[in-house]
Protein backbone atom coordinates (compact mmCIF):
# COMPACT_ATOMS: atom_id res chain seq x y z
CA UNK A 1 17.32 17.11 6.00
CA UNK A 2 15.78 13.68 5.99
CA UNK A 3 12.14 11.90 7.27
CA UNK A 4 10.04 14.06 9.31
CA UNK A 5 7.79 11.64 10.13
CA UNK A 6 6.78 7.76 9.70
CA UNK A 7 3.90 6.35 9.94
CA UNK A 8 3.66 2.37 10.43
CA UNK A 9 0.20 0.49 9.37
CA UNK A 10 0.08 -3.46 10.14
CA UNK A 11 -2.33 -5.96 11.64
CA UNK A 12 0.28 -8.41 12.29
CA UNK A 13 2.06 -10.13 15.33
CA UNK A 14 5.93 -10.84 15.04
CA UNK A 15 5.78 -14.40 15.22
CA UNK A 16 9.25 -16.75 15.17
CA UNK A 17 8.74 -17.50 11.65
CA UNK A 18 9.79 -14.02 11.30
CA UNK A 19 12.69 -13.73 12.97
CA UNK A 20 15.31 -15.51 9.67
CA UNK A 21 13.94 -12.65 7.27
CA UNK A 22 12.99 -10.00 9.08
CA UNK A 23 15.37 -7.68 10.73
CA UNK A 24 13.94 -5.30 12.47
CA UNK A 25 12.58 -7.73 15.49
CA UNK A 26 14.36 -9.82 17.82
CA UNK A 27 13.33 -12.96 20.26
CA UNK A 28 12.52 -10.45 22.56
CA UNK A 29 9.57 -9.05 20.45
CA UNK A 30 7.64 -12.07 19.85
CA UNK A 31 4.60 -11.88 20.50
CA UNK A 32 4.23 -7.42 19.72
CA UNK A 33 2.61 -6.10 17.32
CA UNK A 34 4.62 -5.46 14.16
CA UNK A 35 4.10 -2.03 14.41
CA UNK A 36 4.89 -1.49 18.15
CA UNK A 37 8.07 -3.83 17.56
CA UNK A 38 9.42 -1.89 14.76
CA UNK A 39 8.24 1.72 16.35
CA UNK A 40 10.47 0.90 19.26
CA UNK A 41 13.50 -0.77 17.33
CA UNK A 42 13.54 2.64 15.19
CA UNK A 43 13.36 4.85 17.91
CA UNK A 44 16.08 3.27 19.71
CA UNK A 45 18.52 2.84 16.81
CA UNK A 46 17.85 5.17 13.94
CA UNK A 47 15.52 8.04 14.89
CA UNK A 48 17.42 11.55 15.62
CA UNK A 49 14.59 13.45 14.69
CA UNK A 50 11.70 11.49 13.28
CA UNK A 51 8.28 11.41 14.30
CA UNK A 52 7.50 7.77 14.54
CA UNK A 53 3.58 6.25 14.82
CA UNK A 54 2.56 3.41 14.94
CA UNK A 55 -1.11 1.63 14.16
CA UNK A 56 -2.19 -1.82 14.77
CA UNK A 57 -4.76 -2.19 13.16
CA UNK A 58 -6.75 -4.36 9.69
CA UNK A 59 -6.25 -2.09 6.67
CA UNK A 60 -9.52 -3.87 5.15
CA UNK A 61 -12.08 -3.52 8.26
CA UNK A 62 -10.48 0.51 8.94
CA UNK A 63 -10.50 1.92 5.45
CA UNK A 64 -11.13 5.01 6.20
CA UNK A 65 -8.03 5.68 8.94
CA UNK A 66 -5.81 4.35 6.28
CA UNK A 67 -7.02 7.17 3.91
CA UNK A 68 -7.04 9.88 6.82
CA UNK A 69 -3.30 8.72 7.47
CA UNK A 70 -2.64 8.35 3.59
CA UNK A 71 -3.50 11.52 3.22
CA UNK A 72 -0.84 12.61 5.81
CA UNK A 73 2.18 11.28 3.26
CA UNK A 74 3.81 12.03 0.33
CA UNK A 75 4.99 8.83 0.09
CA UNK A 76 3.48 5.33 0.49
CA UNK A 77 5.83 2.04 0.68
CA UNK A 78 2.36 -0.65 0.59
CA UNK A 79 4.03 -3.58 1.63
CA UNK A 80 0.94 -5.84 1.73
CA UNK A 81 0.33 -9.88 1.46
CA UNK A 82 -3.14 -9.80 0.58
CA UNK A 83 -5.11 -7.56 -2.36
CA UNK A 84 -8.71 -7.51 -2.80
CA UNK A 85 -7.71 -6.83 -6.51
CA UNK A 86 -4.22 -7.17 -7.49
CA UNK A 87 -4.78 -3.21 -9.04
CA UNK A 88 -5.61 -1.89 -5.61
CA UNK A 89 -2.23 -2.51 -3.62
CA UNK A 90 -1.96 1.38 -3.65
CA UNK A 91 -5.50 1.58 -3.55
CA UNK A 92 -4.79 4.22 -0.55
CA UNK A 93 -3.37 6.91 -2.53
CA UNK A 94 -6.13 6.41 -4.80
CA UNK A 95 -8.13 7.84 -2.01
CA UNK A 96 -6.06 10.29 -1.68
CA UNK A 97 -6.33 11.71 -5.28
CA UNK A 98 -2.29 11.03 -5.23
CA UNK A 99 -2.33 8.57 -8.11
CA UNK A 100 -0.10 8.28 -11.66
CA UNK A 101 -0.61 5.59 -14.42
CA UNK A 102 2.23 4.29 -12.10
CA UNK A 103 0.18 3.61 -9.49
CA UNK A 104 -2.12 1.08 -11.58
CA UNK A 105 -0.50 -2.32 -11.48
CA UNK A 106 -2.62 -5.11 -12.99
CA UNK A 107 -1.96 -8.67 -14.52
CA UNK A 108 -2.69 -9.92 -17.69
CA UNK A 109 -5.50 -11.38 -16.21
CA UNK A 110 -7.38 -8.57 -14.53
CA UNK A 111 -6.05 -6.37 -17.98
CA UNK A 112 -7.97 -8.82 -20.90
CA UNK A 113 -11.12 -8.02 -18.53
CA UNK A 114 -11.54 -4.57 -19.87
CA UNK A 115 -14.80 -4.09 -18.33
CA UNK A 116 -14.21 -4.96 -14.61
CA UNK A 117 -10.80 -2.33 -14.45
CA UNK A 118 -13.15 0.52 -16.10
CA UNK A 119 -15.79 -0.61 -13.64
CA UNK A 120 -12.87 -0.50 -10.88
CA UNK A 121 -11.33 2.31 -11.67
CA UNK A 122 -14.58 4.46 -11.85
CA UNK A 123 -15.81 3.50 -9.21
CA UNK A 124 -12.72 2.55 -6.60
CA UNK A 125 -10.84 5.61 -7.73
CA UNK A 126 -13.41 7.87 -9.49
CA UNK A 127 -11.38 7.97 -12.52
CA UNK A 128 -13.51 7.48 -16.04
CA UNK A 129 -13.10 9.34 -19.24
CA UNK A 130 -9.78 9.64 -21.40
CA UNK A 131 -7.38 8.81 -17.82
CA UNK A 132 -9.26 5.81 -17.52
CA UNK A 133 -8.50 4.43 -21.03
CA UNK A 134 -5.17 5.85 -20.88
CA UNK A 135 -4.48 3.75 -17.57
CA UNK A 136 -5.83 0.54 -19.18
CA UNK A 137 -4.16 1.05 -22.66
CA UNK A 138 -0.65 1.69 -21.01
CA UNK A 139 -1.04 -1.83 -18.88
CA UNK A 140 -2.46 -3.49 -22.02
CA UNK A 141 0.94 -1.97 -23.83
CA UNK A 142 2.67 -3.54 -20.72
CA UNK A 143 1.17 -7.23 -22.03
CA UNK A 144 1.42 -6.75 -25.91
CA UNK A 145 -2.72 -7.11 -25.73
CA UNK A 146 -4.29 -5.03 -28.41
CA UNK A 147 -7.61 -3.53 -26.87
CA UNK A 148 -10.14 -2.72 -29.39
C-alpha cells in the first residue's frame, strides 16, 4: 500500500529565498536543482519503497516529455507559477485524454470570452461539440454569467 512511484518536473534552482517557505531543502542545497534537492531529501527521509525521478527541465520548451511522463500518472499535483492561459495549468492531462470539467479552471475573464476557450479547448485539448459547451457553461455557472 501507498506511492509506487513519483515523478518530479521543475526548471528551478533552490535559491535562499526559498529556504523560510519551503521545507524540503536546506542551506546545504542551494544552488541544486529543485528536483535533484527534493529527489534526494525524499529518498533519504520518506521513501521505503517509492520509485523516485527526477527532471530538470522547462515544462514550456519540452512539451512533449511532460506529456510522455503525464501519461505515466494517475495523478498530477501542477504546482506551477506561470500559465500560458490561466485554463491550461493542467494542460498536461489534457494531453493525456485524462481530463473532467474539473480539470478546466478559468477566470471570469478568460470565461466572458466565449470564443477564445471554444477556440482553446478545440484546439489545445481537442474537445468541441456538447463537452465543450458543457465545460464553458459549468465555469460560466461558476461566475453567475448567463451565456447566450
Amino acid at each position: 500500500m501507498g506511492v509506487d512511484t513519483i515523478y518530479l518536473l521543475d526548471r528551478d534552482f533552490v535559491d535562499v529565498s526559498n529556504l523560510n517557505r519551503q521545507i524540503l531543502f536546506s542551506l546545504l542545497d542551494v544552488g541544486k536543482s529543485k528536483t535533484e534537492a527534493v529527489a534526494q531529501h525524499l529518498k533519504c527521509m520518506h521513501n521505503l519503497r517509492t520509485n523516485i525521478y527526477d527532471y530538470h527541465m522547462d515544462a514550456v520548451t519540452n512539451w512533449s516529455c511532460v506529456v510522455v511522463i503525464a501519461k505515466k500518472c494517475t495523478v498530477i499535483f501542477n504546482n506551477s507559477e506561470v500559465n500560458l492561459f490561466f485554463g491550461l495549468s493542467n494542460d498536461s492531462c489534457w494531453a493525456c485524454n485524462n481530463n473532467t470539467n474539473d480539470s478546466f479552471k478559468f477566470n471570469i475573464k478568460e470565461v466572458e470570452n466565449r470564443n477564445v476557450i471554444q477556440l482553446l479547448l478545440k484546439e489545445r485539448c481537442c474537445i468541441s461539440g456538447e463537452q465543450a459547451q458543457s465545460i464553458i457553461e459549468e465555469r460560466s455557472n461558476e461566475f453567475n454569467l448567463h451565456q447566450p
